[in-house]
C-alpha atoms as a PDB file:
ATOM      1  CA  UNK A   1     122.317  54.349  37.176  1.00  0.00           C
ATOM      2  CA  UNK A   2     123.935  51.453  39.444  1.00  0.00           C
ATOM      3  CA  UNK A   3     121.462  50.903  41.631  1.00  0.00           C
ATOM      4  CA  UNK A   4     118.915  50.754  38.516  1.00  0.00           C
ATOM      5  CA  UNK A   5     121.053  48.378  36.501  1.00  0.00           C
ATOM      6  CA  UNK A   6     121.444  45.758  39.895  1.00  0.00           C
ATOM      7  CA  UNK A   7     117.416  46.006  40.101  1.00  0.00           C
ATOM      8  CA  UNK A   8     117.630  45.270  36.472  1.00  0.00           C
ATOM      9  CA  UNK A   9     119.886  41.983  36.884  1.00  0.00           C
ATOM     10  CA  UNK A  10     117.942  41.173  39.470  1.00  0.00           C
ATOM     11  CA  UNK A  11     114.818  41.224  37.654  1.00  0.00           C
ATOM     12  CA  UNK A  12     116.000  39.137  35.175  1.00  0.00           C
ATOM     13  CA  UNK A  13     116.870  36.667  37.898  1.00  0.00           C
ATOM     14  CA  UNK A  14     113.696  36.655  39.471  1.00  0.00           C
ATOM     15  CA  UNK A  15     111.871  36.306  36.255  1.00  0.00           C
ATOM     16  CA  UNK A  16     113.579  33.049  34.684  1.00  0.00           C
ATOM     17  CA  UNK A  17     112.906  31.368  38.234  1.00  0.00           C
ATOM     18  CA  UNK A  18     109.118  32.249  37.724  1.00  0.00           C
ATOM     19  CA  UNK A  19     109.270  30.870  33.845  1.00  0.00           C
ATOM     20  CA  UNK A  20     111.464  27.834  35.114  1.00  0.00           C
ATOM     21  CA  UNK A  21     108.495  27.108  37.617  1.00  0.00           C
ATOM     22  CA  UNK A  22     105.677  27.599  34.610  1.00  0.00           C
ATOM     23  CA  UNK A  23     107.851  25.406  32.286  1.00  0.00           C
ATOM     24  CA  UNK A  24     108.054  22.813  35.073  1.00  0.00           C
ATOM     25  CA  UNK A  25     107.149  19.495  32.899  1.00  0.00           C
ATOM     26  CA  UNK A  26     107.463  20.702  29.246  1.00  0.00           C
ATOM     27  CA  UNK A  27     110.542  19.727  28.528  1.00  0.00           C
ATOM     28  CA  UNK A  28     111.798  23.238  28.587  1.00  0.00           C
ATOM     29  CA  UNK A  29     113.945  25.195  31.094  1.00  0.00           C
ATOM     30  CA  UNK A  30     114.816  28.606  32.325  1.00  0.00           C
ATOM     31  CA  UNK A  31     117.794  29.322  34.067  1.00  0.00           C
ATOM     32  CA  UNK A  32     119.590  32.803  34.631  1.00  0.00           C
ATOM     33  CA  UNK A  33     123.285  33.447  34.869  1.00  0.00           C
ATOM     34  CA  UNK A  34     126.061  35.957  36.331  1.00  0.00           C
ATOM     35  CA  UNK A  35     128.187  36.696  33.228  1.00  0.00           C
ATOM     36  CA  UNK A  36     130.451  38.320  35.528  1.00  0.00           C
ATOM     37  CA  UNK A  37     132.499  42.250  34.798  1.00  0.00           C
ATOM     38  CA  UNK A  38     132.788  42.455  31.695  1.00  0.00           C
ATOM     39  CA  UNK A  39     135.465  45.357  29.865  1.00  0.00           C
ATOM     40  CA  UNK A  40     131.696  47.081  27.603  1.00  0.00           C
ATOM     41  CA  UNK A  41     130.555  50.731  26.966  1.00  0.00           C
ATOM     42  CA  UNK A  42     128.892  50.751  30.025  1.00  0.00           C
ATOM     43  CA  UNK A  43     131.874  53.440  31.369  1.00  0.00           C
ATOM     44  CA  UNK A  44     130.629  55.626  29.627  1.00  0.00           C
ATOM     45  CA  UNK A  45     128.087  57.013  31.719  1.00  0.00           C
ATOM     46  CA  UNK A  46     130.468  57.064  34.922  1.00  0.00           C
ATOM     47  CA  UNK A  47     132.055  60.119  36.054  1.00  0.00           C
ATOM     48  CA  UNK A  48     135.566  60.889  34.394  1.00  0.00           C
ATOM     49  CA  UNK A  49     137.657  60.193  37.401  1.00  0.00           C
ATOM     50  CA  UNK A  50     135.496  56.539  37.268  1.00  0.00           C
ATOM     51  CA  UNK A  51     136.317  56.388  33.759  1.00  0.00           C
ATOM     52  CA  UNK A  52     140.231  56.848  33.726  1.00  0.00           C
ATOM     53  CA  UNK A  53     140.499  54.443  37.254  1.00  0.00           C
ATOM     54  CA  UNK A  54     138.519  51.602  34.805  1.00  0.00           C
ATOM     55  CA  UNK A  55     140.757  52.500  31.738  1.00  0.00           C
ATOM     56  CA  UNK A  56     143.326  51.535  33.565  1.00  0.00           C
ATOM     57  CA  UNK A  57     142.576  49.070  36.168  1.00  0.00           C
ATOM     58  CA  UNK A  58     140.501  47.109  33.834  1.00  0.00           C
ATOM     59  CA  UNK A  59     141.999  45.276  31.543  1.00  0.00           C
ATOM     60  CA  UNK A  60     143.706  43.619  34.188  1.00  0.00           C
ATOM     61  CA  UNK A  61     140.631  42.528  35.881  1.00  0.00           C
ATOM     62  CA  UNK A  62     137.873  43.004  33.680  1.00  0.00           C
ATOM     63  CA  UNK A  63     136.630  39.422  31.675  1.00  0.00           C
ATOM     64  CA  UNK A  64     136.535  40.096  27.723  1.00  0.00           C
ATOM     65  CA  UNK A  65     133.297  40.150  26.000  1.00  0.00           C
ATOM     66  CA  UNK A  66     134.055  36.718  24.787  1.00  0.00           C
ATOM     67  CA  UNK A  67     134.542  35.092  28.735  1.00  0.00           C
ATOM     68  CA  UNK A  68     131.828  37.174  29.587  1.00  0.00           C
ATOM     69  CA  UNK A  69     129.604  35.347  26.700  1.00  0.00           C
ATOM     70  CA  UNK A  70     130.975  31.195  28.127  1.00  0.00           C
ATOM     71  CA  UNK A  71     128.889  30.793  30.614  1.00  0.00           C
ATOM     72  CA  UNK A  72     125.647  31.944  28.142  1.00  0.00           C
ATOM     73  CA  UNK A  73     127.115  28.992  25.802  1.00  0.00           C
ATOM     74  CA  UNK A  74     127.931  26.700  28.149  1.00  0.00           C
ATOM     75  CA  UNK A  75     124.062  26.912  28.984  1.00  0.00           C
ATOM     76  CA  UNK A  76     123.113  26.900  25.237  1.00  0.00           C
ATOM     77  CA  UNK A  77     124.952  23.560  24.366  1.00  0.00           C
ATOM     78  CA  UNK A  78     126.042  21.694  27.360  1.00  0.00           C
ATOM     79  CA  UNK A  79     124.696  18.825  27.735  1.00  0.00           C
ATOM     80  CA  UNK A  80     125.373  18.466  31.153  1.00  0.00           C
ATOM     81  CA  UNK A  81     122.560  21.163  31.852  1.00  0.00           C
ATOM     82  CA  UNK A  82     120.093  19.993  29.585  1.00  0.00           C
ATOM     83  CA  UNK A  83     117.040  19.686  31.800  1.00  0.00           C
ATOM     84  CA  UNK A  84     118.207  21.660  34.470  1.00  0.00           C
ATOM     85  CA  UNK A  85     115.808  24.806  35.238  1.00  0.00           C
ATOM     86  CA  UNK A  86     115.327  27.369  37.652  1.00  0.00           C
ATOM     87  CA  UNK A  87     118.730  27.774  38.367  1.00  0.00           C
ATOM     88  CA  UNK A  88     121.610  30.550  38.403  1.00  0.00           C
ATOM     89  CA  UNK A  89     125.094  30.297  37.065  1.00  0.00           C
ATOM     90  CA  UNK A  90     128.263  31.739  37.226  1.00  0.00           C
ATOM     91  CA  UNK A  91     131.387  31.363  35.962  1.00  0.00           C
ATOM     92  CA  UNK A  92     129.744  27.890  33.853  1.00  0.00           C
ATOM     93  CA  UNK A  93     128.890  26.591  37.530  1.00  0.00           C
ATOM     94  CA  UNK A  94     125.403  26.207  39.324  1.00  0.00           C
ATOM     95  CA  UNK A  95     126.386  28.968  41.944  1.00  0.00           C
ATOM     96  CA  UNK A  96     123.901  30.584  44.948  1.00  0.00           C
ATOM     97  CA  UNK A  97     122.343  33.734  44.348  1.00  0.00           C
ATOM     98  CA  UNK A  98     122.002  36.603  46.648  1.00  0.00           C
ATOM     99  CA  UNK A  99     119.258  36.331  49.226  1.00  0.00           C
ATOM    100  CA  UNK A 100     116.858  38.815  47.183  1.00  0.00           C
ATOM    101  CA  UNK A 101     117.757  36.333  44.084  1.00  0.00           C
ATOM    102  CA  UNK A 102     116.415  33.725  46.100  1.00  0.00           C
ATOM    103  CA  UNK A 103     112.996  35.417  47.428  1.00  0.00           C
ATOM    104  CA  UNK A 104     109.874  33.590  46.097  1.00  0.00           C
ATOM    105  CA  UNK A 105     107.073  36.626  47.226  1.00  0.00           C
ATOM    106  CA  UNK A 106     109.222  39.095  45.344  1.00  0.00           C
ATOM    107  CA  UNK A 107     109.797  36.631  42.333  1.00  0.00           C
ATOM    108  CA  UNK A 108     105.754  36.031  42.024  1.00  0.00           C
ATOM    109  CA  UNK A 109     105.336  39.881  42.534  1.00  0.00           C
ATOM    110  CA  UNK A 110     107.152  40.636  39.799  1.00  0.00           C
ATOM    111  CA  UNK A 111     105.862  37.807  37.779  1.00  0.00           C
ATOM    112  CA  UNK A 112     102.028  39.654  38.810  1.00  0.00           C
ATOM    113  CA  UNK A 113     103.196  43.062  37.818  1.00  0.00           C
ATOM    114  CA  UNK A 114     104.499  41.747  34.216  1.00  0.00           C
ATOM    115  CA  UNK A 115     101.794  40.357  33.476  1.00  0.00           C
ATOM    116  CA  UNK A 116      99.510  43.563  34.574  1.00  0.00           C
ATOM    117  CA  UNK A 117     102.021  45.523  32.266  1.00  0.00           C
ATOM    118  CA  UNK A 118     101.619  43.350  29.201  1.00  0.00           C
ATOM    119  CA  UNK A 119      98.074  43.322  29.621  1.00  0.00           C
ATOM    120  CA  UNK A 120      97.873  46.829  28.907  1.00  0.00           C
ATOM    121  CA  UNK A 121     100.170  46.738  26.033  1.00  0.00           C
ATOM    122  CA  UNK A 122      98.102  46.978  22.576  1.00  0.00           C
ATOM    123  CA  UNK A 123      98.855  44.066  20.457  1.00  0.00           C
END
């Protein structure tokens, strides 16, 4: 379930850097962001042992849903970042993304396959 959730971030990461590059000159912008470890649900599917160790290390390291949610509003209303696309954030800073964040050929493959996907989609 890790592994698929990471490939799932990652996605998401490789996707708004294809959109940023299609919005290039609208006026619009794509960015994606790190909200960081947030204290969710998402325990829930760990083991138990998993489950108690996060119950009780993780308030004290954990970000609440509300820090997990500034860096989405900074984005949203900042107008420091208005016009600023393609990017990745963290922690309400422009921050460098993992080498497979930053791999054009995988970012256009996935951009390929989406589109393959939708077009099979009934309207």
């Amino acid at each position: 379930p890790w592994a698929n959730y990471g490939q799932s971030k990652l996605a998401n990461l490789l996707f708004a850097n294809q959109l940023a590059k299609r919005l290039a000159g609208t006026g619009k912008t794509a960015n994606s962001l790190h909200p960081g470890v947030i204290h969710t649900n998402l325990a829930r599917s760990m083991n138990p042992i998993a489950r108690v160790a996060l119950s009780i290390g993780g308030p004290l390291v954990l970000k609440t849903v509300g820090e997990g949610a500034a860096t989405q509003c900074y984005l949203a209303v900042n107008p420091g970042v208005e016009g600023v696309s393609g990017e990745y954030f963290a922690d309400c800073n422009e921050s460098r993304p993992s080498s497979h964040g930053r791999d054009e050929a995988m970012a256009a493959k996935l951009w390929t396959v989406s589109e393959s996907i939708a077009a099979e989609v009934p309207s």
